[in-house]
N, C-alpha and C. Protein backbone atom coordinates (compact mmCIF):
# COMPACT_ATOMS: atom_id res chain seq x y z
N UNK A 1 28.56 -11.66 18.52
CA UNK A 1 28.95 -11.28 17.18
C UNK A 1 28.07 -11.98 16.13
N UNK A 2 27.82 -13.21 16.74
CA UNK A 2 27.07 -13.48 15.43
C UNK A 2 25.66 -13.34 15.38
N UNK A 3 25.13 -13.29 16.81
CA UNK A 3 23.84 -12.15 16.15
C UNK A 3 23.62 -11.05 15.48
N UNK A 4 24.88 -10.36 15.65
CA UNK A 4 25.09 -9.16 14.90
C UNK A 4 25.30 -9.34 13.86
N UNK A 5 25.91 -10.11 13.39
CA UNK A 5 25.44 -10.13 11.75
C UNK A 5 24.02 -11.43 11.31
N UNK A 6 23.70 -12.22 12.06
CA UNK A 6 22.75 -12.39 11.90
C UNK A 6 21.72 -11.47 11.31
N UNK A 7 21.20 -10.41 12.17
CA UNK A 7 20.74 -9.18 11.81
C UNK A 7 20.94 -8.74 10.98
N UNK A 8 22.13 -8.23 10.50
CA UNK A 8 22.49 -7.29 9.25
C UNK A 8 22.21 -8.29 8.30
N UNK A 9 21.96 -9.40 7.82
CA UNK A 9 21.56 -10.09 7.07
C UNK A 9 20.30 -9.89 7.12
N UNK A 10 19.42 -10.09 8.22
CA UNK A 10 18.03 -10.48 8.00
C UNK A 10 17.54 -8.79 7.44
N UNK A 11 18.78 -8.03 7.70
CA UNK A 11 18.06 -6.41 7.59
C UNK A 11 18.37 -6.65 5.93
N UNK A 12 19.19 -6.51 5.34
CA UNK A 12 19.77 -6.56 4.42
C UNK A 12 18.86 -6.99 2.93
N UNK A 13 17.76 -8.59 3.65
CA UNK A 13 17.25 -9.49 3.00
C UNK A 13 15.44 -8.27 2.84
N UNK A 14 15.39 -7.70 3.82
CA UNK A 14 14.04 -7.55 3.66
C UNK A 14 13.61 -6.54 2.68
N UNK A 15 12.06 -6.29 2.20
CA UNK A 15 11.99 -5.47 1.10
C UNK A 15 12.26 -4.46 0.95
N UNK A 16 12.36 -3.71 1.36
CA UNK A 16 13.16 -2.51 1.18
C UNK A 16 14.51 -2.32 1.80
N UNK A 17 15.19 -2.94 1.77
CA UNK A 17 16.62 -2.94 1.95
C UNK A 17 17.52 -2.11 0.67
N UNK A 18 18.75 -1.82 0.77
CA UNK A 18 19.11 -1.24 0.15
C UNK A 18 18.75 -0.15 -1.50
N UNK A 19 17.67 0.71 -1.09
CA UNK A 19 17.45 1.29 -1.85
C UNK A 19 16.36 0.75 -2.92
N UNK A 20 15.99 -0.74 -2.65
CA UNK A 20 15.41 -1.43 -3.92
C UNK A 20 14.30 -0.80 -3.95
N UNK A 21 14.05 -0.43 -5.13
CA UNK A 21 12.36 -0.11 -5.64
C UNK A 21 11.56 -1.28 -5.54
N UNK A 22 10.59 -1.10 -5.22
CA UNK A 22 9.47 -1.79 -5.55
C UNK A 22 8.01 -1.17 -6.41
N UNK A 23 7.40 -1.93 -7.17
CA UNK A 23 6.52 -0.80 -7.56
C UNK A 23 5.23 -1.52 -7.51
N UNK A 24 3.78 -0.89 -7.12
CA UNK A 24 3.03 -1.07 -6.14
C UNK A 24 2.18 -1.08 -7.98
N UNK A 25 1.52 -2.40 -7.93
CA UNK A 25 0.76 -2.27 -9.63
C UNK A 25 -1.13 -2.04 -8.94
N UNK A 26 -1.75 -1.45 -8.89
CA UNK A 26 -2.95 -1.05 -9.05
C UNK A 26 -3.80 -2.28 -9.87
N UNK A 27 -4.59 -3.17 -9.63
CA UNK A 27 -5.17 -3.93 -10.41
C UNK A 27 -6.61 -4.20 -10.00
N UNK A 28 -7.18 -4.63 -10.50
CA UNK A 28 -8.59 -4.83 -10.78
C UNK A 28 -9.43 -3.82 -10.12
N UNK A 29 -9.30 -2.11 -10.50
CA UNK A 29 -10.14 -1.00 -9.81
C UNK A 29 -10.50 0.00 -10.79
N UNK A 30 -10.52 -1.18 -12.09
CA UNK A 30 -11.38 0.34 -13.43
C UNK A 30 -12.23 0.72 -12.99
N UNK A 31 -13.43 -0.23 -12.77
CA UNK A 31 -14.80 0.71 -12.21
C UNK A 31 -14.56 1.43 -11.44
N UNK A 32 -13.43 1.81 -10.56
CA UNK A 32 -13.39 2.99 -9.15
C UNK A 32 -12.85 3.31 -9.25
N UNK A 33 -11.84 3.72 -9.83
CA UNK A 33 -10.99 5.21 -10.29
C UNK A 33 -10.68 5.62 -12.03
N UNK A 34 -11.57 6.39 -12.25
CA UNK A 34 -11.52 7.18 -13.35
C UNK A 34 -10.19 7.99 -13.69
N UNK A 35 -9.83 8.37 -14.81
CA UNK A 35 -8.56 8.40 -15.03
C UNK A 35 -8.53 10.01 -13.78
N UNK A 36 -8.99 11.21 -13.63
CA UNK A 36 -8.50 12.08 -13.07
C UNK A 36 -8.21 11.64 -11.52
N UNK A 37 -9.09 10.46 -10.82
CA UNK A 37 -8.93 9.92 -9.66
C UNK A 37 -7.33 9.10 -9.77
N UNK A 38 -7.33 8.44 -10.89
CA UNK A 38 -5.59 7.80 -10.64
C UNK A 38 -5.06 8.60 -10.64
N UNK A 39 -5.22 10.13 -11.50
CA UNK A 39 -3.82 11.28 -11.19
C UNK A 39 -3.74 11.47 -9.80
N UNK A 40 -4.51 11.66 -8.83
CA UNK A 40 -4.33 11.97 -8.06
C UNK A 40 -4.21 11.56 -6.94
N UNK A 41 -4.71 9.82 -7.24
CA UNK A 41 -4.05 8.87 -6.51
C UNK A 41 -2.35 8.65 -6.55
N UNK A 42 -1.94 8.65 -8.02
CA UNK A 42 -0.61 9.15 -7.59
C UNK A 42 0.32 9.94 -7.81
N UNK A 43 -0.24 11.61 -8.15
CA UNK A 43 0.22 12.44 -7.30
C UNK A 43 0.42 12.24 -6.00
N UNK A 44 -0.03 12.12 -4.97
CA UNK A 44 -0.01 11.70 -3.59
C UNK A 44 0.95 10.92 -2.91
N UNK A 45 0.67 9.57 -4.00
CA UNK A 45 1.60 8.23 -3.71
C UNK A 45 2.94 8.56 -3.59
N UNK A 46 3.09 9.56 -4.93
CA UNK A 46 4.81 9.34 -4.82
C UNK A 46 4.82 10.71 -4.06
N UNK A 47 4.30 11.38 -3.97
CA UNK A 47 4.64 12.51 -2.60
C UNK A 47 5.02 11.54 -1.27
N UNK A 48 4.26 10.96 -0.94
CA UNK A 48 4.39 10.40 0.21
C UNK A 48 5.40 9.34 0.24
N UNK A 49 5.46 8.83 -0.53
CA UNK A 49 6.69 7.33 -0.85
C UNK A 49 7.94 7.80 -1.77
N UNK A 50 8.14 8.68 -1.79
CA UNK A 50 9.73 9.24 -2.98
C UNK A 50 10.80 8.95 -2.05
N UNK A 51 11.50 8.75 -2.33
CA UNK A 51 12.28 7.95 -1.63
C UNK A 51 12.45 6.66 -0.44
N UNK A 52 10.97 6.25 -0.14
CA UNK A 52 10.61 5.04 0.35
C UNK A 52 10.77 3.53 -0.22
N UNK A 53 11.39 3.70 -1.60
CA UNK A 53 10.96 2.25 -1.86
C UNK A 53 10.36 1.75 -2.50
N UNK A 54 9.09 2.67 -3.28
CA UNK A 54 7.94 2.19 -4.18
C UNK A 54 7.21 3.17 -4.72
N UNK A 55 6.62 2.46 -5.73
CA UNK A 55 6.46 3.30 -7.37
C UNK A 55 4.95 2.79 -7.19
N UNK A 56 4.14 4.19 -7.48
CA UNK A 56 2.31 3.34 -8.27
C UNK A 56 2.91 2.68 -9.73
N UNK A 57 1.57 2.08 -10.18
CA UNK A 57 1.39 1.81 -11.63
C UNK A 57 0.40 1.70 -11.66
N UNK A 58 -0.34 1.86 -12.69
CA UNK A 58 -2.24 1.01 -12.87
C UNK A 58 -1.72 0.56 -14.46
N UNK A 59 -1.87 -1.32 -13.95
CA UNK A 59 -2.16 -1.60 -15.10
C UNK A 59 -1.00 -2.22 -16.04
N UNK A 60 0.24 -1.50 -15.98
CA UNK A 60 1.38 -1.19 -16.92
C UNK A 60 2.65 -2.12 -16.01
N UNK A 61 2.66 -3.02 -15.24
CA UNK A 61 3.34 -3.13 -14.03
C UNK A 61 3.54 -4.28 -14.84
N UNK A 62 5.44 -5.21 -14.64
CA UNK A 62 5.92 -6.45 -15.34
C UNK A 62 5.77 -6.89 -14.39
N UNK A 63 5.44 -8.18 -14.41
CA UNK A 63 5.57 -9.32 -13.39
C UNK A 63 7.10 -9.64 -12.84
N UNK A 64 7.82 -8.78 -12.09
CA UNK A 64 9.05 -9.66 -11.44
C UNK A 64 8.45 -9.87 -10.35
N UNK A 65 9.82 -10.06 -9.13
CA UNK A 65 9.78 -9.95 -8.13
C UNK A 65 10.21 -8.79 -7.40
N UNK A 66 9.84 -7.26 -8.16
CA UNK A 66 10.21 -6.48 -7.34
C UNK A 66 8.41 -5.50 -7.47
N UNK A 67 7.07 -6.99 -7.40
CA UNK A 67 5.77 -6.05 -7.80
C UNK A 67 4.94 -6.24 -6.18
N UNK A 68 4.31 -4.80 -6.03
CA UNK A 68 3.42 -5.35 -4.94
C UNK A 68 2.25 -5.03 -5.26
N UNK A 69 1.31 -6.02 -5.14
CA UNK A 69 -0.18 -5.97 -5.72
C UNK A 69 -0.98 -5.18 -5.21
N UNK A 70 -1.92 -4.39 -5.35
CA UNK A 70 -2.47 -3.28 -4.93
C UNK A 70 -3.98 -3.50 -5.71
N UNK A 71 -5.15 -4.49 -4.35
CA UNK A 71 -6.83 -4.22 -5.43
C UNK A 71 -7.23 -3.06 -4.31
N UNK A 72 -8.00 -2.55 -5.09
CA UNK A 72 -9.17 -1.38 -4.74
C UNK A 72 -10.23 -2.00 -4.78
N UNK A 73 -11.26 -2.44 -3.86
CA UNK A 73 -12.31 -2.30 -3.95
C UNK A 73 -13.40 -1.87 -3.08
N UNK A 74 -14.47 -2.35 -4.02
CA UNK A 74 -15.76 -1.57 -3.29
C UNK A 74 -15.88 -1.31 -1.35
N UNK A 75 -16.06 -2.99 -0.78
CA UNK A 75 -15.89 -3.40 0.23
C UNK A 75 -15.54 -4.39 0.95
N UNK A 76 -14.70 -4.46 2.28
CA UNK A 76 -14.23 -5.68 2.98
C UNK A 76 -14.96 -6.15 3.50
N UNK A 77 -14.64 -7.63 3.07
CA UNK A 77 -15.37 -8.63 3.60
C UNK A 77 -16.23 -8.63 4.99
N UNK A 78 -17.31 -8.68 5.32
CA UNK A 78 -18.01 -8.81 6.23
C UNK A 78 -17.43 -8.71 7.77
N UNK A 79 -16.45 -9.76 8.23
CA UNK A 79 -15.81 -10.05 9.24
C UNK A 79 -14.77 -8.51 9.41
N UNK A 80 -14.31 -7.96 8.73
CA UNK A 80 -13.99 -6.92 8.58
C UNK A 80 -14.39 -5.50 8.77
N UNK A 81 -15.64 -5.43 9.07
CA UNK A 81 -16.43 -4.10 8.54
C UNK A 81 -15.77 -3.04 8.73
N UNK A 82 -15.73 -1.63 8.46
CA UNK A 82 -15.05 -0.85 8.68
C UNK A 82 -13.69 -0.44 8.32
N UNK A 83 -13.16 -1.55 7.73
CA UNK A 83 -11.11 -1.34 7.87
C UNK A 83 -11.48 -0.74 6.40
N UNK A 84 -10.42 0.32 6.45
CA UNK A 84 -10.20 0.68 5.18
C UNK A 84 -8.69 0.23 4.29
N UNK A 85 -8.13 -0.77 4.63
CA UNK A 85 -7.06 -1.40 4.07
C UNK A 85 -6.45 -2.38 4.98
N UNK A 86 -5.99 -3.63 3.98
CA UNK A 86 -5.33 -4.38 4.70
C UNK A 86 -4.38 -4.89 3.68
N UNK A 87 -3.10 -5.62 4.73
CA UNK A 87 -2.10 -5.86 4.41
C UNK A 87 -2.11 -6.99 4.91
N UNK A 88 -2.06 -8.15 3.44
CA UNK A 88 -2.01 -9.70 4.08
C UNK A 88 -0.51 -10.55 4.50
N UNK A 89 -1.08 -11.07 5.43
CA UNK A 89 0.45 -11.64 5.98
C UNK A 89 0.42 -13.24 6.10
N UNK A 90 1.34 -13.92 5.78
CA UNK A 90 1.79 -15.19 5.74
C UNK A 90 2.62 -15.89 6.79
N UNK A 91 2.38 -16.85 8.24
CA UNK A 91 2.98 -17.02 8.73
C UNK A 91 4.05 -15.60 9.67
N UNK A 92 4.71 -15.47 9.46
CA UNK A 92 5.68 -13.56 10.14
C UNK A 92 6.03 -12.49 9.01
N UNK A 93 5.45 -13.29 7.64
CA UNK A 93 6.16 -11.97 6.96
C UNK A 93 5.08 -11.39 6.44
N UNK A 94 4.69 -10.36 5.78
CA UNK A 94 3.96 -9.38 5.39
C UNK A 94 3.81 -10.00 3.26
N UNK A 95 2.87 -9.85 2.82
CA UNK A 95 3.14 -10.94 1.82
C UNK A 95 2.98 -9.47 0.78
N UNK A 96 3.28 -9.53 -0.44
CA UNK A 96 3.27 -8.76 -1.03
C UNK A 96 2.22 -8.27 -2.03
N UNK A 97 0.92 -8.42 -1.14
CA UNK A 97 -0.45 -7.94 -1.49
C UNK A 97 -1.28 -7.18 -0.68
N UNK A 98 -1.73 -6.39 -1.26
CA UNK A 98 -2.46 -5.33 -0.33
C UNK A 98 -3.72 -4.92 -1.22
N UNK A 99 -4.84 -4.45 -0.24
CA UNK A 99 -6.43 -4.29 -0.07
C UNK A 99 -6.56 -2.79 0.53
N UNK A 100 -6.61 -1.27 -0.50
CA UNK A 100 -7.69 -0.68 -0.12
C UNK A 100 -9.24 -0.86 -0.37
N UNK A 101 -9.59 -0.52 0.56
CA UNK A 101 -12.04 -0.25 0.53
C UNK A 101 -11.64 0.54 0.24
N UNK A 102 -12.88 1.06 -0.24
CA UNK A 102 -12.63 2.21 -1.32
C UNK A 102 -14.40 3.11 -0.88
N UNK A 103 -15.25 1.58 -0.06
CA UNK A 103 -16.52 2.40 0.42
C UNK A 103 -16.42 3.05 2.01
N UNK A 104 -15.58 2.24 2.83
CA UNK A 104 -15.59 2.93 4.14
C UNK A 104 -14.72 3.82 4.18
N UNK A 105 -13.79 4.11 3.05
CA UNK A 105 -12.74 5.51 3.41
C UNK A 105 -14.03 6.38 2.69
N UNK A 106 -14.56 6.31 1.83
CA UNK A 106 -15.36 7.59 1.01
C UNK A 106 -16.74 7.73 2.66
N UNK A 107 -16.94 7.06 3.12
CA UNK A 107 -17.72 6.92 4.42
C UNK A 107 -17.48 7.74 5.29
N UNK A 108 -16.13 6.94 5.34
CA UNK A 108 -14.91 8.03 6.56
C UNK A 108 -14.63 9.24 6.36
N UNK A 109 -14.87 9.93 5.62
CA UNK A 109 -14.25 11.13 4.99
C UNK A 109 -15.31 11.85 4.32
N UNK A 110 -16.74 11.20 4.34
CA UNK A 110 -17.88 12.21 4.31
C UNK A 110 -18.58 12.06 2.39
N UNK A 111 -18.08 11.22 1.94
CA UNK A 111 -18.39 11.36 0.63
C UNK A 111 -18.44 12.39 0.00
N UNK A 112 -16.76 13.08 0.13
CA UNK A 112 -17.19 14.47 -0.61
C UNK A 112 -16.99 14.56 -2.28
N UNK A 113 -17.09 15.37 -2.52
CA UNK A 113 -17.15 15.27 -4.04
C UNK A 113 -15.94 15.79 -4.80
N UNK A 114 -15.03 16.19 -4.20
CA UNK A 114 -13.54 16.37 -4.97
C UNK A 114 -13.20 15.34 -5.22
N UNK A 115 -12.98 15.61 -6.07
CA UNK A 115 -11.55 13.74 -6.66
C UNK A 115 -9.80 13.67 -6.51
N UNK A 116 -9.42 15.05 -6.04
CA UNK A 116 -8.48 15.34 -5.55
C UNK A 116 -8.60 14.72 -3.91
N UNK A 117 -9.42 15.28 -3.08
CA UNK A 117 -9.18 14.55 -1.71
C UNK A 117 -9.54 12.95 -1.55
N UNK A 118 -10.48 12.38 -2.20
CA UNK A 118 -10.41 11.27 -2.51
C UNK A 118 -9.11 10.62 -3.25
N UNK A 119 -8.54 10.91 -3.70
CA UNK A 119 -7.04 10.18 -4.87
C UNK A 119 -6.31 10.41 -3.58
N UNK A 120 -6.23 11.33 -2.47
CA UNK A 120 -5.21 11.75 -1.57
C UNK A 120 -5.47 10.78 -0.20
N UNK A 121 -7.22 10.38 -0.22
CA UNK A 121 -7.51 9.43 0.85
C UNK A 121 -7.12 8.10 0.29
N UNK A 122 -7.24 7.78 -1.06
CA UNK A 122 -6.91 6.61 -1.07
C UNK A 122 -5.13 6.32 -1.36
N UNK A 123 -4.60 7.13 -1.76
CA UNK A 123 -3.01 6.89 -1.53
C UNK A 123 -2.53 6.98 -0.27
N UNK A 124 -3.09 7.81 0.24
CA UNK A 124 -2.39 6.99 2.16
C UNK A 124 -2.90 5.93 2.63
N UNK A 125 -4.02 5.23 2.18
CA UNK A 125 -4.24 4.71 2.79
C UNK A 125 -3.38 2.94 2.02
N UNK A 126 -2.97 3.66 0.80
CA UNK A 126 -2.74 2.43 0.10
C UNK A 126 -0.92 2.58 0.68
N UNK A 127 -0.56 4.02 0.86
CA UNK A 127 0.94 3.90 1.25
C UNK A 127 1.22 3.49 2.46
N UNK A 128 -0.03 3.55 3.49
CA UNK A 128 0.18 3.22 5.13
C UNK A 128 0.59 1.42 4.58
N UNK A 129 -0.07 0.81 3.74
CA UNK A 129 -0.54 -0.87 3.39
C UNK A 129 0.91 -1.17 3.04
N UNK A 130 1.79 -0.33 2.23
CA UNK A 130 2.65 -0.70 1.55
C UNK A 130 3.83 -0.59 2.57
N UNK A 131 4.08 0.64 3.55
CA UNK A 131 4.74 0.51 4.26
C UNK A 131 4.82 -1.06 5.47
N UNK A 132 3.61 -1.35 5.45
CA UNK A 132 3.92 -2.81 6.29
C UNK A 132 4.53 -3.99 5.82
N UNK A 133 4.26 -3.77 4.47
CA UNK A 133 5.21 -4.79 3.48
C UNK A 133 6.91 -4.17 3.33
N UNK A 134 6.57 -3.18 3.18
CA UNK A 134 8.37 -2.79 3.22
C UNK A 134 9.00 -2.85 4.68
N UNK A 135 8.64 -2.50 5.39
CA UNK A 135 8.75 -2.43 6.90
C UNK A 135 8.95 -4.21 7.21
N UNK A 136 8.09 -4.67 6.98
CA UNK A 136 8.04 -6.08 7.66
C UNK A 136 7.34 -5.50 9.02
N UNK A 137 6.26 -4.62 9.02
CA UNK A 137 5.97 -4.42 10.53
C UNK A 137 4.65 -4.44 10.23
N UNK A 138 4.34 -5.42 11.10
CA UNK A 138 2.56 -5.99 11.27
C UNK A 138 1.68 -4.80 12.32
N UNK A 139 2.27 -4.60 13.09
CA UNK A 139 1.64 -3.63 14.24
C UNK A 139 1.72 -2.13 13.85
N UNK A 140 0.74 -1.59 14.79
CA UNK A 140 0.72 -0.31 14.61
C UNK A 140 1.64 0.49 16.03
N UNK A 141 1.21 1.86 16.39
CA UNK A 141 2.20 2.68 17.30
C UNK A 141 1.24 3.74 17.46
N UNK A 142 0.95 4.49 18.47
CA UNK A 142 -0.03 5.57 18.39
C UNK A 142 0.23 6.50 17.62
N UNK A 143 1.22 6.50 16.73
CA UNK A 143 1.64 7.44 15.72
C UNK A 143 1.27 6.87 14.36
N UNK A 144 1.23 6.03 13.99
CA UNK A 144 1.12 4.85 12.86
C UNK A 144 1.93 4.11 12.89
N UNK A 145 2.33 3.69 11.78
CA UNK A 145 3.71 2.46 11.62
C UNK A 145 5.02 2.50 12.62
């Protein structure tokens, strides 16, 4: 019994537990998304996350504790090559900052020239990031998360 509520506590405590929003603030990626690229970065976002838990913002986001940091940039660090997002973790929990590249997904995906499929590559890839923070789940599944 008392693991059992052990659990329902630890479920209870984590970020997305009961309905809480969180909202995902976009910061330091003026140079790489022009305003029609954020529409459609989140158009996407909240397609994919409406009822998940979390909100885009660029920019406009209050500092509580219900923000998850979101940089865009050019490219990951060396030791990295290739990843197109990461989700940093602290000790077991998933910390509430996250890293899309913004050069190996446009790589990955052929450098095409719509700004619609680009805003759509980079919101999954920023919603796959965010789900590991809401999730609390570090690993992947041959399905994704």
């Amino acid at each position: 019994m008392v693991k059992i509520l052990a659990a329902l506590l630890m479920a209870s405590l984590a970020p997305g537990a009961l309905g809480a929003t969180w909202t995902v603030c976009v910061e330091g990626s003026g140079e790489l998304l022009n305003t029609p690229l954020r529409g459609a970065v989140l158009r996407e976002f909240r397609e994919l996350m409406g009822g998940r838990g979390a909100d885009l913002g660029f920019g406009t986001c209050v500092r509580d504790s219900r923000r998850i940091r979101l940089e865009i940039q050019d490219e990951p660090p060396d030791h990295l090559d290739g990843v197109l997002g990461l989700a940093y973790r602290r000790s077991e929990r998933i910390e509430p900052r996250l890293k899309v590249f913004y050069g190996p997904l446009v790589r990955y995906i052929g450098d095409p020239n719509s700004t619609q499929l680009i805003g759509r590559a980079i919101a999954r890839v920023a919603a796959h990031e965010a789900m590991h923070f809401l999730e609390q789940q570090p690993e992947h599944c041959a399905d994704g998360l």
